[in-house]
C-alpha atoms as a PDB file:
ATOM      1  CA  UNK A   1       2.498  -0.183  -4.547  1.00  0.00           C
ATOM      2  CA  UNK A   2       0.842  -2.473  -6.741  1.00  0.00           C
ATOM      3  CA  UNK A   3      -2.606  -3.149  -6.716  1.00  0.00           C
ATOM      4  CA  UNK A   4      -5.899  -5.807  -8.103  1.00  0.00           C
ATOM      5  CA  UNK A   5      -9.144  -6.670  -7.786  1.00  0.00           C
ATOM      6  CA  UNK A   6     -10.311  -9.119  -5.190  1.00  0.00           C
ATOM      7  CA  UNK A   7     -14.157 -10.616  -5.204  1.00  0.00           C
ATOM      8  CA  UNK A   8     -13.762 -10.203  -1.322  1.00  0.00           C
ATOM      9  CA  UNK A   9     -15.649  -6.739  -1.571  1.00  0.00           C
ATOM     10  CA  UNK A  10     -12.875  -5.250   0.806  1.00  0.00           C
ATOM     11  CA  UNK A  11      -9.638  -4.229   0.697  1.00  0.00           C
ATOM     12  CA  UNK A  12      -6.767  -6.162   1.564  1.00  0.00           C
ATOM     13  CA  UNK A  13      -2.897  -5.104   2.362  1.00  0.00           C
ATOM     14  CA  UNK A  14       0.608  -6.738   1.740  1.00  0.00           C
ATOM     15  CA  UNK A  15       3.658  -6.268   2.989  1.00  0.00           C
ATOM     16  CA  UNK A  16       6.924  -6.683   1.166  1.00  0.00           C
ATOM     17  CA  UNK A  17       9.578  -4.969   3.784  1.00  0.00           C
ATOM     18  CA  UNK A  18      13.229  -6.761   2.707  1.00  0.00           C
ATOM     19  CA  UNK A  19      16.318  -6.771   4.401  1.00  0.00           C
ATOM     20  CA  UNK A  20      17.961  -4.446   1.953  1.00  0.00           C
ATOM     21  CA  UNK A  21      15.706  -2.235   3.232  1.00  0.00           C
ATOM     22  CA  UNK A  22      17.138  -2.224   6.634  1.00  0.00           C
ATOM     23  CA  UNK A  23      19.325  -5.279   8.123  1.00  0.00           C
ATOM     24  CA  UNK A  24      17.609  -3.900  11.083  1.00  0.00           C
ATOM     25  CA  UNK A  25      14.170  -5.694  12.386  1.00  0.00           C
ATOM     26  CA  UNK A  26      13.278  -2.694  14.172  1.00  0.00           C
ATOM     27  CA  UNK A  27      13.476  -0.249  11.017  1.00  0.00           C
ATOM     28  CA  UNK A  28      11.656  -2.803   8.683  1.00  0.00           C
ATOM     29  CA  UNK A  29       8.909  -3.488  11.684  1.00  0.00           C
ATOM     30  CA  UNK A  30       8.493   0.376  12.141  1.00  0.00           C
ATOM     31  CA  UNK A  31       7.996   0.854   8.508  1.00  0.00           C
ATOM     32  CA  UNK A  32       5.541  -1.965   8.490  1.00  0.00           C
ATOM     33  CA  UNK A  33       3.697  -0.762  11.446  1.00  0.00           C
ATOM     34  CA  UNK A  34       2.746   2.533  10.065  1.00  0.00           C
ATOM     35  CA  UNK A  35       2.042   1.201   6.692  1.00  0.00           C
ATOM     36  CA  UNK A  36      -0.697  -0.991   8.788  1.00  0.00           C
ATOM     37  CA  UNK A  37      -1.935   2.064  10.818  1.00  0.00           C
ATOM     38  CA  UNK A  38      -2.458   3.990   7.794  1.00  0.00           C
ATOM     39  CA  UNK A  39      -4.290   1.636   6.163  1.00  0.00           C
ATOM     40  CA  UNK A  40      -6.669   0.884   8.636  1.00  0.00           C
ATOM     41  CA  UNK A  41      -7.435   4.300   8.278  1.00  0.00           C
ATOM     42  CA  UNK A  42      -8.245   4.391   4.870  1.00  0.00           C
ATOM     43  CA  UNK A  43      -9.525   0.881   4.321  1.00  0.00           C
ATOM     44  CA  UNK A  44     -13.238   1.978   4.362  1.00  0.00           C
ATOM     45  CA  UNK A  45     -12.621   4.049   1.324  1.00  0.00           C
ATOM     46  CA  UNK A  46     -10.447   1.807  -0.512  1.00  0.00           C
ATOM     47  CA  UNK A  47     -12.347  -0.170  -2.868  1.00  0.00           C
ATOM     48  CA  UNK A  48     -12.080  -3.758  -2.989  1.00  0.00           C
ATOM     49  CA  UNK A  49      -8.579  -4.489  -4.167  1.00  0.00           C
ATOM     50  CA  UNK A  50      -5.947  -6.475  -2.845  1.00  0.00           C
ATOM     51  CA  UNK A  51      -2.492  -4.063  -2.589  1.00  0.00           C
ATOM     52  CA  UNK A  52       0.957  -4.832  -2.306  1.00  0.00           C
ATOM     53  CA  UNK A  53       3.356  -2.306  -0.527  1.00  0.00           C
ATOM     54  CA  UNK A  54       7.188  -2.742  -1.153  1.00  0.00           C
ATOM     55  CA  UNK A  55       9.221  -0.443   0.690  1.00  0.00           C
ATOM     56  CA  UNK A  56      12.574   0.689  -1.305  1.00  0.00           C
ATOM     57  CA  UNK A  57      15.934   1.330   0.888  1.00  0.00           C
ATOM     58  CA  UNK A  58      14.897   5.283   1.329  1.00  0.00           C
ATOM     59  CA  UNK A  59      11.863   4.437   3.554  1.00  0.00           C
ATOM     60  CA  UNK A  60      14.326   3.414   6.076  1.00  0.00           C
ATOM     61  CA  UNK A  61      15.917   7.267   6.755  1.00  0.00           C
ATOM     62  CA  UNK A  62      12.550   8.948   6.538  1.00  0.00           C
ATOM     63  CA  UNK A  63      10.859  10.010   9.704  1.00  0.00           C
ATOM     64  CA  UNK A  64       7.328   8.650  10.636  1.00  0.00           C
ATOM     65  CA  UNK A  65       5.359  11.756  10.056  1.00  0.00           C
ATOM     66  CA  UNK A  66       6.844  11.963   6.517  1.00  0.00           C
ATOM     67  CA  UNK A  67       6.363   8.244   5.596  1.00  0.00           C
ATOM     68  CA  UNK A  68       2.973   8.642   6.951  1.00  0.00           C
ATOM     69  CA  UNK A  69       2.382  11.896   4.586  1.00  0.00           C
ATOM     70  CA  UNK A  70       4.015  10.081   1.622  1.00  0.00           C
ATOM     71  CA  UNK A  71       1.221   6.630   2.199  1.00  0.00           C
ATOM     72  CA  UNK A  72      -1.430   9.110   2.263  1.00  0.00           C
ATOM     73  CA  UNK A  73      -0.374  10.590  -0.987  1.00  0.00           C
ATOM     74  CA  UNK A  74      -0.156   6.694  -2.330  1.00  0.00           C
ATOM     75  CA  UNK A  75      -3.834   6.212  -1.275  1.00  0.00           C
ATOM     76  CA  UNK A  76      -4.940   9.177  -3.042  1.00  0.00           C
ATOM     77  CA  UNK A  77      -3.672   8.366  -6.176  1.00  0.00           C
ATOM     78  CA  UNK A  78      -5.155   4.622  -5.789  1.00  0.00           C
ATOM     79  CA  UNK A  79      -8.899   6.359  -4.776  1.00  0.00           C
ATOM     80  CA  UNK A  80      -8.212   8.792  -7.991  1.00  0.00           C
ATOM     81  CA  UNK A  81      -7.349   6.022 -10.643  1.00  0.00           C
ATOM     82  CA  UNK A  82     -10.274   4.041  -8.810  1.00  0.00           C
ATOM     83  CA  UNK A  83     -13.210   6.277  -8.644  1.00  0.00           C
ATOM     84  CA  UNK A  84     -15.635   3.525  -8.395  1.00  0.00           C
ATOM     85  CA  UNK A  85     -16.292  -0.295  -8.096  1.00  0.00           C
ATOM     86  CA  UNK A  86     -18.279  -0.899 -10.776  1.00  0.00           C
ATOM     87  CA  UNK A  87     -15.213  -1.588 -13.448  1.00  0.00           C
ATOM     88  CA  UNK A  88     -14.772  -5.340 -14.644  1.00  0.00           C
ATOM     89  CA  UNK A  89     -12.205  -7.703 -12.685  1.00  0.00           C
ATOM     90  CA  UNK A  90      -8.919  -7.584 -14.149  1.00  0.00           C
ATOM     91  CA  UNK A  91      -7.260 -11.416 -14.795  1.00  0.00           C
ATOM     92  CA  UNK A  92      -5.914 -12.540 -12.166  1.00  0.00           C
ATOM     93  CA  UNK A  93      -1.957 -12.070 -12.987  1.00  0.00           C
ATOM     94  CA  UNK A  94      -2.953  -8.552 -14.212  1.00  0.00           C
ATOM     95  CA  UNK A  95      -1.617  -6.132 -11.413  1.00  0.00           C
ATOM     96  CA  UNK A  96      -1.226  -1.850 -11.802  1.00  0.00           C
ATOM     97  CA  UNK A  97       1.473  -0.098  -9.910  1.00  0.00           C
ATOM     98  CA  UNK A  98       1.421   3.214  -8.433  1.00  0.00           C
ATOM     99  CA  UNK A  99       4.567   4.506  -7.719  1.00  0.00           C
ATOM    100  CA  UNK A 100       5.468   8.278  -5.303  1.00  0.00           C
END
């Protein structure tokens, strides 16, 4: 996951779900609909970034309930680097990864 600041004053989500991934459309659209569901969840206490998600070929074997417990952990660590809103924008081509 990689992450920046937007001036939007929400959060915004990206999806980068390739076809060495899965060659199926089903696994990559099942990854990228619970990536979606859980952040709607969160999205109120995400602070106004924009955040890109790239799924790695694992993702594709691992059942819902754990991909859903490993986002969860991902949007922890984002809210604990990011404890408030009040830090400067970052340039624009300057991104931060979080990585599981």
């Amino acid at each position: 996951m990689r992450y920046r600041d937007n001036e939007l004053g929400h959060a915004r989500l990206g999806l980068a779900i390739s076809k060495r991934v899965s060659k199926r459309a089903v696994e990559r659209n099942r990854i990228k609909r619970l990536l979606r569901e859980s952040f709607r969840r969160v999205r109120h206490q995400l602070p106004a970034v924009d955040l890109m998600v790239m799924a790695r070929e694992q993702a594709a074997g691992v059942p819902g309930s754990q991909l859903l417990a490993e986002i969860d952990g991902l949007w922890k660590k984002l809210l604990a680097n990011r404890p408030g809103t009040s830090e400067p924008l970052k340039r624009a081509d300057d991104t931060t990864t979080i990585v599981r």
